[in-house]
PDB file of N, CA and C in Angstrom:
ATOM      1  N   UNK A   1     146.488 193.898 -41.672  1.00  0.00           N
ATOM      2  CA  UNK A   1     145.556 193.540 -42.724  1.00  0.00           C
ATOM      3  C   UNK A   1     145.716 192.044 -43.012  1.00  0.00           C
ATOM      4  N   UNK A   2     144.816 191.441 -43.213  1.00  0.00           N
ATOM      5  CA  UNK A   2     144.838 190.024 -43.173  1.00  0.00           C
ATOM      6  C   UNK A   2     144.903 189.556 -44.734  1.00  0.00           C
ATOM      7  N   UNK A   3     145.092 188.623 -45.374  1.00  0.00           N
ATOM      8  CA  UNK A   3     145.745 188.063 -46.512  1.00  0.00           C
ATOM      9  C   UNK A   3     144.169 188.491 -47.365  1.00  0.00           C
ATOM     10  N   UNK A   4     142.932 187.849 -47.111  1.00  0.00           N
ATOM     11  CA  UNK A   4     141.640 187.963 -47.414  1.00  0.00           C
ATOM     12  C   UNK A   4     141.624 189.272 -48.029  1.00  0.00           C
ATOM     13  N   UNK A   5     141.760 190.212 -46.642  1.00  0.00           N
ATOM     14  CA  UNK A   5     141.659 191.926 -47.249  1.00  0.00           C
ATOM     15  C   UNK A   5     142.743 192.561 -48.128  1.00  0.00           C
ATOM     16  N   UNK A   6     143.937 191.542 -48.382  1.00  0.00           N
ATOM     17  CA  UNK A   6     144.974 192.227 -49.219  1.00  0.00           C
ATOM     18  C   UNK A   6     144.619 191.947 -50.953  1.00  0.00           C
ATOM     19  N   UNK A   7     143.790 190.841 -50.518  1.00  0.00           N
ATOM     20  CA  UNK A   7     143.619 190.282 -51.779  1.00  0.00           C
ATOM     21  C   UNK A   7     142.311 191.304 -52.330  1.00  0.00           C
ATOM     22  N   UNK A   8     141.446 191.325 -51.326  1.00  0.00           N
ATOM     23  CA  UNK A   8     139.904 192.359 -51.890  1.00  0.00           C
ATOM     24  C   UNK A   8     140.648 193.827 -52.101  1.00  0.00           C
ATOM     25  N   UNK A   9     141.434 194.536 -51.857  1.00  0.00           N
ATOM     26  CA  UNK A   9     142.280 195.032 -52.306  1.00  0.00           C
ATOM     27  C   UNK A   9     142.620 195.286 -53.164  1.00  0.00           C
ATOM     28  N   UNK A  10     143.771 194.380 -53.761  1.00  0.00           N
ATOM     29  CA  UNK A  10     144.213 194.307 -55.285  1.00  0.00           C
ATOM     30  C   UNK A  10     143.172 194.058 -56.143  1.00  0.00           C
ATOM     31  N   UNK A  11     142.486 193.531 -55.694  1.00  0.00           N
ATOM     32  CA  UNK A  11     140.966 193.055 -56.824  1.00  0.00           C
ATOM     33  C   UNK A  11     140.448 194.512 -57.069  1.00  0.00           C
ATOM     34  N   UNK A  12     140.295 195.595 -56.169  1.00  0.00           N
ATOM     35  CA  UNK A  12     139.592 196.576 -56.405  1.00  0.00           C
ATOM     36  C   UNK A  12     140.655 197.293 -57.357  1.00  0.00           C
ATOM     37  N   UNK A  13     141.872 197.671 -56.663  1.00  0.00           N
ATOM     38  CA  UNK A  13     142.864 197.954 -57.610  1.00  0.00           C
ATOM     39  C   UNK A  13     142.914 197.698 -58.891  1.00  0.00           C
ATOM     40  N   UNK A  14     142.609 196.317 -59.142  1.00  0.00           N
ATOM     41  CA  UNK A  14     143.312 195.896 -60.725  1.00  0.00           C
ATOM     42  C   UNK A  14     141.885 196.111 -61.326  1.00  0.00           C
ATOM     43  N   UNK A  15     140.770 196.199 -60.634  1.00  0.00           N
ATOM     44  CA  UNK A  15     139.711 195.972 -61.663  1.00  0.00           C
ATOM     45  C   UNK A  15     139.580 197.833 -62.086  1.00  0.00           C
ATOM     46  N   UNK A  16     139.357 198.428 -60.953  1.00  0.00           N
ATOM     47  CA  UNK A  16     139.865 200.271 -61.353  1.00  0.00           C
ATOM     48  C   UNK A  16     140.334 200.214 -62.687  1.00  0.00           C
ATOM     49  N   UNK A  17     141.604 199.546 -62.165  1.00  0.00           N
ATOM     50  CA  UNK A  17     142.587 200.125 -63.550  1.00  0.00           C
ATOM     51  C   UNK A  17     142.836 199.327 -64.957  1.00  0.00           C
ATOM     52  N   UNK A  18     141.881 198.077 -64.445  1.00  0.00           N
ATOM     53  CA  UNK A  18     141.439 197.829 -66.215  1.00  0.00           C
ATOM     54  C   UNK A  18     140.435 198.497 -66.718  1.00  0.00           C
ATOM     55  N   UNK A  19     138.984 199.520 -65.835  1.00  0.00           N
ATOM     56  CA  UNK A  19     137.930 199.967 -66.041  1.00  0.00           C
ATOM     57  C   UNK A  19     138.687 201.089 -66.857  1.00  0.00           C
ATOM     58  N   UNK A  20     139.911 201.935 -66.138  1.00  0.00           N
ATOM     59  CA  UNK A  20     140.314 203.080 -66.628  1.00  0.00           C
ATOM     60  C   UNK A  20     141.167 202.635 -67.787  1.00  0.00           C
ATOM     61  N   UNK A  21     141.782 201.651 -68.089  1.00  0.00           N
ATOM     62  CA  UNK A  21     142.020 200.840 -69.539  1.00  0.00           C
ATOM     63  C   UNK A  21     141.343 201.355 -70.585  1.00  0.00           C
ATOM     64  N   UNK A  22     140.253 200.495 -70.497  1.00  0.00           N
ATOM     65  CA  UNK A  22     139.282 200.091 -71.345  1.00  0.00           C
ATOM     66  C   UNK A  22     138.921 201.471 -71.646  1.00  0.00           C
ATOM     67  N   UNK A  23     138.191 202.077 -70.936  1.00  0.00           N
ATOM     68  CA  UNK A  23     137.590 203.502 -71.609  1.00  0.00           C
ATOM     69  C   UNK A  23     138.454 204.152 -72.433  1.00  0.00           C
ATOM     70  N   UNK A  24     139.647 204.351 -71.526  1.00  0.00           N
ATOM     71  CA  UNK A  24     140.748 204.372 -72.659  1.00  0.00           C
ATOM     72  C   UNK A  24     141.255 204.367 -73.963  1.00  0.00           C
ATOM     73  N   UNK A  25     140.986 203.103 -74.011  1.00  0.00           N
ATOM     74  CA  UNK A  25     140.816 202.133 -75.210  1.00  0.00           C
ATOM     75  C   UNK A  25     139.953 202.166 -76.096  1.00  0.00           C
ATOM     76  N   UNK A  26     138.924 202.563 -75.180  1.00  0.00           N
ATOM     77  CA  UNK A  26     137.687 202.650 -76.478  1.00  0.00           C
ATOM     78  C   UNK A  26     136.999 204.002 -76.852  1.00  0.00           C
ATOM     79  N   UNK A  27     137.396 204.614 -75.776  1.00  0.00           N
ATOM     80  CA  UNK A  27     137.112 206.426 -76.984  1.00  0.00           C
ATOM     81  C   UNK A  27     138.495 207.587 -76.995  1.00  0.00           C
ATOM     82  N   UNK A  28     139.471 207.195 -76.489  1.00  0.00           N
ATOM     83  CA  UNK A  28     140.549 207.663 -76.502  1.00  0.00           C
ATOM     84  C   UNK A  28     141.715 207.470 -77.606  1.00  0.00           C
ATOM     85  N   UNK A  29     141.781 206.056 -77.855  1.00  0.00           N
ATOM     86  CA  UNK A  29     143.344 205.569 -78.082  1.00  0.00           C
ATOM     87  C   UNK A  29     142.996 205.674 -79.425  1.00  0.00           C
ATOM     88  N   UNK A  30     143.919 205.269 -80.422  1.00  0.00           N
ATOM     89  CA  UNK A  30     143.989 205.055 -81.587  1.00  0.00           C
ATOM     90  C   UNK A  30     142.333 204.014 -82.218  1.00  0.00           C
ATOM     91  N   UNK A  31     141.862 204.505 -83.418  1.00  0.00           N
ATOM     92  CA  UNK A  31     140.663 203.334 -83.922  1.00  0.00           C
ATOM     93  C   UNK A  31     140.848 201.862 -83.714  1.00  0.00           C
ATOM     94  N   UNK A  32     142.325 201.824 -84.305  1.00  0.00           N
ATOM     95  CA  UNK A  32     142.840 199.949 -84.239  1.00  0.00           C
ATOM     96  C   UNK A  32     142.750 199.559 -82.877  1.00  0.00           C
ATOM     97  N   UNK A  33     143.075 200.493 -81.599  1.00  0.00           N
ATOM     98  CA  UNK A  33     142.959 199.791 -80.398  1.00  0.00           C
ATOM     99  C   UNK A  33     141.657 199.596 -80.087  1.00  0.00           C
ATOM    100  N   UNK A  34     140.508 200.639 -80.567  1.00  0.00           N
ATOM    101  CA  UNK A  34     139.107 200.853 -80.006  1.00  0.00           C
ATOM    102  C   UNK A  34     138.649 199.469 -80.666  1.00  0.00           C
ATOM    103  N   UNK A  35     139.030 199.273 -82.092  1.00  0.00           N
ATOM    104  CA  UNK A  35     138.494 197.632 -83.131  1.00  0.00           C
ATOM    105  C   UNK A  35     138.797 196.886 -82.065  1.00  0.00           C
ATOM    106  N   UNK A  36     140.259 196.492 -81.519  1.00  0.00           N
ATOM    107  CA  UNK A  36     140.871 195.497 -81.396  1.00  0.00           C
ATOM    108  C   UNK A  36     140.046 195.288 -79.362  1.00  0.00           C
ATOM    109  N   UNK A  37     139.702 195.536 -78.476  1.00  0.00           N
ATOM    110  CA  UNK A  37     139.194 195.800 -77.648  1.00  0.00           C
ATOM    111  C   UNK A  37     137.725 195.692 -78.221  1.00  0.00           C
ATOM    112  N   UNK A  38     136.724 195.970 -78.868  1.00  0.00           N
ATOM    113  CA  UNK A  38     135.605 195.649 -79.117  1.00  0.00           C
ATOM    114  C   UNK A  38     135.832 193.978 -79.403  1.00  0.00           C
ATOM    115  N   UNK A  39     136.264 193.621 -80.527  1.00  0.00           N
ATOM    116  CA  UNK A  39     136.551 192.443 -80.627  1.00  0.00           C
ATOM    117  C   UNK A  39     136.977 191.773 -80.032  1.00  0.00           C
ATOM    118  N   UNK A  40     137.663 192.274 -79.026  1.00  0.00           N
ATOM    119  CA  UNK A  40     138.087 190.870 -77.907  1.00  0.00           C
ATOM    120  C   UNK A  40     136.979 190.882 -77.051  1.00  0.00           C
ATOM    121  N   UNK A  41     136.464 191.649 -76.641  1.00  0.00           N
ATOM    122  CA  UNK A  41     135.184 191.709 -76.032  1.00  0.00           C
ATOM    123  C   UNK A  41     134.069 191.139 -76.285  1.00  0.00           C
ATOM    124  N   UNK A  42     133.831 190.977 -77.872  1.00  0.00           N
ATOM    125  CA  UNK A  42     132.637 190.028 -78.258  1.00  0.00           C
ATOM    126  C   UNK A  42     133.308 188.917 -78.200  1.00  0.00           C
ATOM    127  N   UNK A  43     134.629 188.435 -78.713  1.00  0.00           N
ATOM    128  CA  UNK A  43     135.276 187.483 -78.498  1.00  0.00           C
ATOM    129  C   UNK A  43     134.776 186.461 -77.299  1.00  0.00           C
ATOM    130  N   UNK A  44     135.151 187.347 -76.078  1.00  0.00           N
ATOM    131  CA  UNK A  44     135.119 186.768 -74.716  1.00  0.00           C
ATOM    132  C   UNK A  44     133.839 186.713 -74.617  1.00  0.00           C
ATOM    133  N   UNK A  45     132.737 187.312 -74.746  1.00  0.00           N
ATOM    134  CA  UNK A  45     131.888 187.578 -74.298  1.00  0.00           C
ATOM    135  C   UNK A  45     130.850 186.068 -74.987  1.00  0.00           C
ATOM    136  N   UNK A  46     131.446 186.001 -76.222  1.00  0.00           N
ATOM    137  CA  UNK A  46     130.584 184.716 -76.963  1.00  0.00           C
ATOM    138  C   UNK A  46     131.309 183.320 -76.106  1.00  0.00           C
ATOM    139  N   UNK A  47     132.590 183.121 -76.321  1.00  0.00           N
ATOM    140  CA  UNK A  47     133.690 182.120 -75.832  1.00  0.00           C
ATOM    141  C   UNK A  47     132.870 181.749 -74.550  1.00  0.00           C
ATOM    142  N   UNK A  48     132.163 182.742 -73.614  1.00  0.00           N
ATOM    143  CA  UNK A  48     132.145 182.734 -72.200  1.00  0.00           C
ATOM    144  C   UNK A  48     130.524 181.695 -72.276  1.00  0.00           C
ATOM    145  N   UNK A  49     129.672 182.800 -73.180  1.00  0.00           N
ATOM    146  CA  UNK A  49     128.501 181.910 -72.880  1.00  0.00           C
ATOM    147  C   UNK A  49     128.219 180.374 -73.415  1.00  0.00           C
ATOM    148  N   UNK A  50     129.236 180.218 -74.774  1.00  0.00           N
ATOM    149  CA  UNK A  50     129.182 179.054 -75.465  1.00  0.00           C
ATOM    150  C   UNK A  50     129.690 178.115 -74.538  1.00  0.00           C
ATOM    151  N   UNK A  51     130.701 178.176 -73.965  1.00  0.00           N
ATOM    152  CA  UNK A  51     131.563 177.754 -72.927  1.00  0.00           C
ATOM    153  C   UNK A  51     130.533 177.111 -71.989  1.00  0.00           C
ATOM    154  N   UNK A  52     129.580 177.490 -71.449  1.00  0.00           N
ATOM    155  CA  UNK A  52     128.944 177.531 -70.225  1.00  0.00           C
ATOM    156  C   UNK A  52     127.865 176.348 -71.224  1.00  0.00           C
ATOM    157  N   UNK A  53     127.191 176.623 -72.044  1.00  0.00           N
ATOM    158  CA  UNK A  53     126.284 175.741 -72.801  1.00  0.00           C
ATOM    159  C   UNK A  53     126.646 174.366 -72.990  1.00  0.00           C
ATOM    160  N   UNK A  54     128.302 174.551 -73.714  1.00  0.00           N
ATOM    161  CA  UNK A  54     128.844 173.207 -73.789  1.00  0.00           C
ATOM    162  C   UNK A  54     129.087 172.308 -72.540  1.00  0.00           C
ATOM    163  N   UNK A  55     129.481 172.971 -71.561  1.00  0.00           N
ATOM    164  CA  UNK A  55     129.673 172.440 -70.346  1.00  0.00           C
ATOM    165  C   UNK A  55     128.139 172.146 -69.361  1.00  0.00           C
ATOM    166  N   UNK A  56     127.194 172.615 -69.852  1.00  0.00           N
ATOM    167  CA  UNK A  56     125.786 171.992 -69.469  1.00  0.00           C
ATOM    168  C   UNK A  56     125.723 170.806 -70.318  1.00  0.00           C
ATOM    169  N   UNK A  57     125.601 170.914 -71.693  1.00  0.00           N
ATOM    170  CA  UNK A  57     125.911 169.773 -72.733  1.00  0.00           C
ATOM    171  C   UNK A  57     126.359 168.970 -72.180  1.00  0.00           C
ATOM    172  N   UNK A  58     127.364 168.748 -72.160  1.00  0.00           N
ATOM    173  CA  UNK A  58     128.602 167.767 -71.553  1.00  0.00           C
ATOM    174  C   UNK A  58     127.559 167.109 -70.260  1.00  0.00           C
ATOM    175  N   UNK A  59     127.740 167.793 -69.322  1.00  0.00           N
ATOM    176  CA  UNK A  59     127.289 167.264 -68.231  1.00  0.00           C
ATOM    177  C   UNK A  59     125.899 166.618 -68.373  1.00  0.00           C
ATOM    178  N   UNK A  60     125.114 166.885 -69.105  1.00  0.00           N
ATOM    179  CA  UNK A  60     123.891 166.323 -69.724  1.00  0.00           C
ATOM    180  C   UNK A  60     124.281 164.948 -70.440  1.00  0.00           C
ATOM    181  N   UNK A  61     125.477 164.879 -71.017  1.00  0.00           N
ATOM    182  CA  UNK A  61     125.322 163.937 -71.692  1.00  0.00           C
ATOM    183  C   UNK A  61     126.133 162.819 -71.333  1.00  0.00           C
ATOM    184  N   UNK A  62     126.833 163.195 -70.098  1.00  0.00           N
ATOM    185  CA  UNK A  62     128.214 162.271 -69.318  1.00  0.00           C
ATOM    186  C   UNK A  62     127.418 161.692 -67.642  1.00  0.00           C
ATOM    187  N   UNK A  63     125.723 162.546 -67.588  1.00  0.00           N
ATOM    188  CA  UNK A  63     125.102 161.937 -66.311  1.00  0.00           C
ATOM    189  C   UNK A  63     124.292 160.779 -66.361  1.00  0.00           C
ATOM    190  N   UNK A  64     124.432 159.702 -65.520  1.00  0.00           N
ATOM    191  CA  UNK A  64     123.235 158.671 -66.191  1.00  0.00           C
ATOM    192  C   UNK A  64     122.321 159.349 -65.411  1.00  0.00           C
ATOM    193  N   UNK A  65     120.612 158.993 -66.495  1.00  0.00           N
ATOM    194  CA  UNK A  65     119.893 159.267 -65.984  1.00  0.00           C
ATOM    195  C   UNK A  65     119.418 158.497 -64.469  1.00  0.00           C
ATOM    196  N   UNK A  66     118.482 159.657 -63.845  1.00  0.00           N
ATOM    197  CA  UNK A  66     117.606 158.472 -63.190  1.00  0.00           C
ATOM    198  C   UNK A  66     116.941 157.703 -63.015  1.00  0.00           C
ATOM    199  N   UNK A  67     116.979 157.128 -62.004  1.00  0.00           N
ATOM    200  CA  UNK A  67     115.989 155.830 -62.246  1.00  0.00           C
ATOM    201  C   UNK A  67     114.634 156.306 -62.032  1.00  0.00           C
ATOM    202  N   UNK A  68     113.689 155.108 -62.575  1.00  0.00           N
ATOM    203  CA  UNK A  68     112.222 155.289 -63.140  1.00  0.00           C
ATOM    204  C   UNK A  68     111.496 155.089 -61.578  1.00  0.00           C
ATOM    205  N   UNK A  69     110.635 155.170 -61.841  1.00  0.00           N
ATOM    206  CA  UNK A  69     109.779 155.830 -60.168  1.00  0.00           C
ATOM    207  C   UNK A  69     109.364 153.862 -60.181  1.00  0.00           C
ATOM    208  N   UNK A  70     109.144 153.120 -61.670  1.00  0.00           N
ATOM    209  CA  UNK A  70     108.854 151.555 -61.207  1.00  0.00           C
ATOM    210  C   UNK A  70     110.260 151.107 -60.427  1.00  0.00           C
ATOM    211  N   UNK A  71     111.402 151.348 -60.880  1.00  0.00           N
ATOM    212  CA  UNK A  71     112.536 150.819 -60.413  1.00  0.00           C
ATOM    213  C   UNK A  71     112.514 151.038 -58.867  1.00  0.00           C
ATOM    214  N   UNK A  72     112.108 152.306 -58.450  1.00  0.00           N
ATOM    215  CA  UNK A  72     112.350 152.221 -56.958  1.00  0.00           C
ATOM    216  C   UNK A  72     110.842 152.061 -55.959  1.00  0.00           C
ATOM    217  N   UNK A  73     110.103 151.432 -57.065  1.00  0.00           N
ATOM    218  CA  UNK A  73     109.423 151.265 -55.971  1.00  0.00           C
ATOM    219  C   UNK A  73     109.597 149.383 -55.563  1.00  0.00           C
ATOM    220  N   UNK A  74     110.166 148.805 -57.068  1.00  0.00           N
ATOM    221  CA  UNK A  74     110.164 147.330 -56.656  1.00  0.00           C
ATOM    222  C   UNK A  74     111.538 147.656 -55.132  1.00  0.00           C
ATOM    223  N   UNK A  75     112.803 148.366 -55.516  1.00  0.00           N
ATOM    224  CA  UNK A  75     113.612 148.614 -54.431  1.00  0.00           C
ATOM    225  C   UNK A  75     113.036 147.999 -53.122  1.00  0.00           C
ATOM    226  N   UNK A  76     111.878 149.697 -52.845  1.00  0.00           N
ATOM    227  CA  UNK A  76     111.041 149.487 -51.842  1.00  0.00           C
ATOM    228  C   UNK A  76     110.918 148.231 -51.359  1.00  0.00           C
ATOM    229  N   UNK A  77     109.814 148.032 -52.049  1.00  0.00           N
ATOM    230  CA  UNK A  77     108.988 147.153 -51.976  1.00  0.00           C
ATOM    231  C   UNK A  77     110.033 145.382 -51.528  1.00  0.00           C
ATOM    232  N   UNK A  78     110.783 145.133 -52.344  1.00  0.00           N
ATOM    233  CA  UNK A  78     112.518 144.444 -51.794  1.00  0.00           C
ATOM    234  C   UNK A  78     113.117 144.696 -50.238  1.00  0.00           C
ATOM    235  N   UNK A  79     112.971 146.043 -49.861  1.00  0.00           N
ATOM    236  CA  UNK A  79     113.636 146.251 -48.541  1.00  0.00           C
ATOM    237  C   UNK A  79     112.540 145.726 -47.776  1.00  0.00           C
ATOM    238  N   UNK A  80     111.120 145.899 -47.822  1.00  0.00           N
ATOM    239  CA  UNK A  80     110.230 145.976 -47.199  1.00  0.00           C
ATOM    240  C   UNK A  80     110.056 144.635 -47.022  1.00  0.00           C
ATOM    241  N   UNK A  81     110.020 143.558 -47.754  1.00  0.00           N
ATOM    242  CA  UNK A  81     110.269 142.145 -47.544  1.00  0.00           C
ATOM    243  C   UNK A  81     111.102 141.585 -46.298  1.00  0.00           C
ATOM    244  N   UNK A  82     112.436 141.921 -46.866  1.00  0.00           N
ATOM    245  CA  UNK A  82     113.469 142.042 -46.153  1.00  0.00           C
ATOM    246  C   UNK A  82     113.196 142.501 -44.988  1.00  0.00           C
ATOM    247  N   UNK A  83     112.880 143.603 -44.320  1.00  0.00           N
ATOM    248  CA  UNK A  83     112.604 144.199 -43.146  1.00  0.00           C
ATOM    249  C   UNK A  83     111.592 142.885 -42.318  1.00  0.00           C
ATOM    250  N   UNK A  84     110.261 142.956 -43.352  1.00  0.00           N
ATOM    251  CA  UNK A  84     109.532 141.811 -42.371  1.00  0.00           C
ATOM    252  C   UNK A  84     110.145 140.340 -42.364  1.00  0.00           C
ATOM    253  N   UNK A  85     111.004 139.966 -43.073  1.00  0.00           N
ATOM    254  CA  UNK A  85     111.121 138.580 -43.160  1.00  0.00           C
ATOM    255  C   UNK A  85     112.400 138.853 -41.727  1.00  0.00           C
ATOM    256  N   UNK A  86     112.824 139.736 -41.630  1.00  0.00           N
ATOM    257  CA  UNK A  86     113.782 139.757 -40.636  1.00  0.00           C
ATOM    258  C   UNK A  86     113.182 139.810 -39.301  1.00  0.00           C
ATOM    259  N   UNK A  87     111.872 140.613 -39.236  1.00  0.00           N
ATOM    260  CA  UNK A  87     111.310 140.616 -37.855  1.00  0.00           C
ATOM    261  C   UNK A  87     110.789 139.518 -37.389  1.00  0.00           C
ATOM    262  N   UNK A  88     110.280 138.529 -38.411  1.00  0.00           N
ATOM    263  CA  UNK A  88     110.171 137.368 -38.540  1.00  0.00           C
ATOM    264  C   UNK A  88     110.063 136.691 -37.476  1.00  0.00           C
ATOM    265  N   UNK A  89     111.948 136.379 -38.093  1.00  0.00           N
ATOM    266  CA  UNK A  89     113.310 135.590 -37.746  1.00  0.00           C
ATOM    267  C   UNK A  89     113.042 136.391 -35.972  1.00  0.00           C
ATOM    268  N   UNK A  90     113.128 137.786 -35.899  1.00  0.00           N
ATOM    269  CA  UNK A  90     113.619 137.506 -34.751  1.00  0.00           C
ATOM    270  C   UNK A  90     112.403 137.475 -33.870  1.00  0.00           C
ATOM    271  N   UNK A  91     111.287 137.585 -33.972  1.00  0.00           N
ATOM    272  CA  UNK A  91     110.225 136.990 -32.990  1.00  0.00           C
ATOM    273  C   UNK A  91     110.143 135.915 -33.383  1.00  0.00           C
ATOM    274  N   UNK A  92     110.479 134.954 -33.699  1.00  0.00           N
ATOM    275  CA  UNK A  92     110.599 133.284 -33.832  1.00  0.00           C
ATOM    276  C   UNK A  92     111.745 132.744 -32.497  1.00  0.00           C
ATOM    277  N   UNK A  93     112.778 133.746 -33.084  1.00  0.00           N
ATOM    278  CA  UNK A  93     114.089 133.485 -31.987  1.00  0.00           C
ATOM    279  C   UNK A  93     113.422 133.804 -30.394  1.00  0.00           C
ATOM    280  N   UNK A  94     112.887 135.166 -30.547  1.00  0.00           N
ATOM    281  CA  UNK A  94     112.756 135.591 -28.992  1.00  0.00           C
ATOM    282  C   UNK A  94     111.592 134.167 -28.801  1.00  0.00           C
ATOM    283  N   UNK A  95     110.662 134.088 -29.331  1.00  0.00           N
ATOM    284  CA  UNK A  95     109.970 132.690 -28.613  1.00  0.00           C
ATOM    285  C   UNK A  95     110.193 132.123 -27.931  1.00  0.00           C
ATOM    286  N   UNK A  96     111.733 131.130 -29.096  1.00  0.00           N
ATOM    287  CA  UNK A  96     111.935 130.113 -28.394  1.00  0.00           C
ATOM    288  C   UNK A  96     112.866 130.255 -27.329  1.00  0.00           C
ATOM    289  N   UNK A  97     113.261 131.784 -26.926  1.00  0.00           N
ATOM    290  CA  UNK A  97     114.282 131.692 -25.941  1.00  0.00           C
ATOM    291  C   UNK A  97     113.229 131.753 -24.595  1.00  0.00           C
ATOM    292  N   UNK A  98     112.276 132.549 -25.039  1.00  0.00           N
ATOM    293  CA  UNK A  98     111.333 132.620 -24.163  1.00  0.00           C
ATOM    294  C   UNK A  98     110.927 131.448 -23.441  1.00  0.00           C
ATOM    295  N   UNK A  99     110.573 130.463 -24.647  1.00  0.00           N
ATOM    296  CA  UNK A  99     109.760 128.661 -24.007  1.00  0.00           C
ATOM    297  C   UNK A  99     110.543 128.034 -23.318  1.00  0.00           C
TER     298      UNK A  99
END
């Protein structure tokens, strides 16, 4: 069995036997455990999505935006200079190697 499948494994294992936990827990065991298990559950369950919001937040507010569609077109429009002023140069050169 390879490390991969030992691990999908225990994952099935441990998740079983928190499933058989929990039920447990929540129509079996004592009321205080059934409270205390609901509440960690909304607990996690809020923690998890707030979590995920703030961390869109965050990243929203730590990205620079992008640039404006004028900014890249002067870019362009800059390389494109560049490009011809270079072809220029070198059909000027081939000329005179030519003459």
């Amino acid at each position: 069995m390879s490390k991969d499948q030992a691990i999908g494994v225990l994952l099935v294992v441990v998740s079983i036997a928190v499933m058989l936990f929990y039920g447990w827990g929540l129509f079996l065991a004592e009321k205080w455990i059934s409270e205390l298990l609901l509440k960690l559950t909304a607990l996690i369950a809020v923690y998890a999505v707030f979590g995920i919001l703030a961390w869109i937040g965050y990243t929203l507010a730590t990205t620079p935006p992008p640039p404006s569609v004028e900014e890249i077109e002067k870019e362009l429009e800059k390389e494109v200079k560049e490009l011809e002023e270079k072809e220029k140069k070198e059909e000027a050169e081939s000329a005179e190697k030519s003459s």
